[in-house]
C-alpha atoms as a PDB file:
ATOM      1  CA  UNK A   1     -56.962  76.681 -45.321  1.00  0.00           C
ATOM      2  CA  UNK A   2     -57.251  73.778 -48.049  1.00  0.00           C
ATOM      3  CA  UNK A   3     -54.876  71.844 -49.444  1.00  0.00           C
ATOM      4  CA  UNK A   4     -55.142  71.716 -53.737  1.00  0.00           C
ATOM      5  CA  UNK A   5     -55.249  68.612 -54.048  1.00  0.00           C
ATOM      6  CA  UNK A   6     -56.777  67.388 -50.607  1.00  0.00           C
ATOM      7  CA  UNK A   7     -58.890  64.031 -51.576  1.00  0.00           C
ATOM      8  CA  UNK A   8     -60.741  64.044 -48.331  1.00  0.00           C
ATOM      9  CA  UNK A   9     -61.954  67.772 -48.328  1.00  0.00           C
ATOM     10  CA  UNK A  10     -61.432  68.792 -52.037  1.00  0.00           C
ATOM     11  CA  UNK A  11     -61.262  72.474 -53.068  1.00  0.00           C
ATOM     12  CA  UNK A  12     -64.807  73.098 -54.492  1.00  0.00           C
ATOM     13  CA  UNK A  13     -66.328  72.326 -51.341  1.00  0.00           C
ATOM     14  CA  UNK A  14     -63.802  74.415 -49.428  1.00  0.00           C
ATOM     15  CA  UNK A  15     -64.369  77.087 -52.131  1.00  0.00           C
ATOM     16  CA  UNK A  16     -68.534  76.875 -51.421  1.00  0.00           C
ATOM     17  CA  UNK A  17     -68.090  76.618 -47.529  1.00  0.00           C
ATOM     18  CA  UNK A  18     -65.731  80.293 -47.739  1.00  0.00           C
ATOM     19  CA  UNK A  19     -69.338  81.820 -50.189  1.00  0.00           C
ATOM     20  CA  UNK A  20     -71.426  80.913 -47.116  1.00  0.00           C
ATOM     21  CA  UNK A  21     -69.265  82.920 -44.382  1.00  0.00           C
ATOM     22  CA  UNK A  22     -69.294  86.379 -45.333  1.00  0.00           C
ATOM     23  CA  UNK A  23     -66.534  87.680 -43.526  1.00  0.00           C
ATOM     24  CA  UNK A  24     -64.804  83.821 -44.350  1.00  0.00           C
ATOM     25  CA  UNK A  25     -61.222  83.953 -46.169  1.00  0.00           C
ATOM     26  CA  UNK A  26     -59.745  80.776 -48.033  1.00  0.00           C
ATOM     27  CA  UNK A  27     -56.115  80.436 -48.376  1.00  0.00           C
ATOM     28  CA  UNK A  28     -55.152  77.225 -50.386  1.00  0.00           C
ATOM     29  CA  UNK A  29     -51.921  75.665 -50.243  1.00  0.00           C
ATOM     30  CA  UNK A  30     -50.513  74.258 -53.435  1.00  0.00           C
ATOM     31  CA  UNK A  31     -50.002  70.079 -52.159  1.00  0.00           C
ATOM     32  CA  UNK A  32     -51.710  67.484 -51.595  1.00  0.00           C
ATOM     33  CA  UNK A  33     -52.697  66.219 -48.369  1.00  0.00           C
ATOM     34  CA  UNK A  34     -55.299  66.796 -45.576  1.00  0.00           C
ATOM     35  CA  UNK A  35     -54.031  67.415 -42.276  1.00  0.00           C
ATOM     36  CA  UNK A  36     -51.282  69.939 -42.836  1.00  0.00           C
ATOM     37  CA  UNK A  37     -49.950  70.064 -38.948  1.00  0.00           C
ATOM     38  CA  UNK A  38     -48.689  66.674 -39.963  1.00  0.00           C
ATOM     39  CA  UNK A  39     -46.461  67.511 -43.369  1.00  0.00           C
ATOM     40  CA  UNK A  40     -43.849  69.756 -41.035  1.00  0.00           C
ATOM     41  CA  UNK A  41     -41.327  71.797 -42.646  1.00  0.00           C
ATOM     42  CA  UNK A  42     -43.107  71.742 -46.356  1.00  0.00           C
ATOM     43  CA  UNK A  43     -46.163  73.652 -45.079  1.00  0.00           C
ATOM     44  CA  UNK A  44     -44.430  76.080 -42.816  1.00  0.00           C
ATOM     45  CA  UNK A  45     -46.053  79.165 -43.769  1.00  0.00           C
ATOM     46  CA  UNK A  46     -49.610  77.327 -43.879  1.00  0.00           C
ATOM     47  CA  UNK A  47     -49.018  76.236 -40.782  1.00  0.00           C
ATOM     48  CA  UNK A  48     -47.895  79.776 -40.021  1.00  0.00           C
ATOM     49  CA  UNK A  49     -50.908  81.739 -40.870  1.00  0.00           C
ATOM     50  CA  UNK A  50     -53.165  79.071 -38.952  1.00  0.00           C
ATOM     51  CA  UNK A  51     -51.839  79.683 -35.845  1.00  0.00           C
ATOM     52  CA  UNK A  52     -51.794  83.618 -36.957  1.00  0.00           C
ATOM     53  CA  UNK A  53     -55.702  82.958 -37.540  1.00  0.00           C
ATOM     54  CA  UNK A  54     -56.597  81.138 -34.186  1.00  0.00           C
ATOM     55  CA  UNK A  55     -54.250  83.801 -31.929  1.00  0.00           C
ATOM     56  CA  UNK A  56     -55.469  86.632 -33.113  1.00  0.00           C
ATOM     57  CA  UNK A  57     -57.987  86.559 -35.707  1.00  0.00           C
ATOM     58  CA  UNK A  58     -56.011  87.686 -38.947  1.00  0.00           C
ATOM     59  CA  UNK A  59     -56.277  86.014 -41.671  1.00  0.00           C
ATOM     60  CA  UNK A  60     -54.043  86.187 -44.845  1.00  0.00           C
ATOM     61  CA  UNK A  61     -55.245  88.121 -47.630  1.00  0.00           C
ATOM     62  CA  UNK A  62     -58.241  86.598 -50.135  1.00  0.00           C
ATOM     63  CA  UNK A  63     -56.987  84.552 -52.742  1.00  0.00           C
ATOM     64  CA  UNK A  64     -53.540  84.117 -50.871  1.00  0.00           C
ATOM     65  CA  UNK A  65     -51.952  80.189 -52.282  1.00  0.00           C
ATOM     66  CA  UNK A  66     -48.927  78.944 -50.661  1.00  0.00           C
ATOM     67  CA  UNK A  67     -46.547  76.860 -52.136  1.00  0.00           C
ATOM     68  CA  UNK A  68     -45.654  73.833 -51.107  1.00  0.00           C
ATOM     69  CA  UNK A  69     -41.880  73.502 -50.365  1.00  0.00           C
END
């Protein structure tokens, strides 16, 4: 998970890190921002599939973007 516009951890690297994993998956939400756990409500499906992720294992579809709300 990688925020668009996320200054500290930009995209491109998050994009190269997901090429080196294989079985990795990259969901990107559409915001700004690094730590989503902090933005609440606006990143509730994010947040969402994170927890999905680090319960069980599933992750959301390739290419999956969220909006921001």
């Amino acid at each position: 998970m990688n925020a668009k516009y996320d200054l500290r951890t930009p995209l491109a690297g998050a994009r190269r890190m997901a090429q080196d994993f294989p079985e990795g998956r990259l969901a990107v939400v559409d915001s700004g921002g690094h730590w989503l756990y902090r933005k609440g409500p606006s990143v509730r499906l994010p947040v969402q599939a994170i927890d999905t992720c680090l319960l069980t294992l599933k992750t959301p579809p390739p290419g999956t973007v969220y909006p921001s709300n």
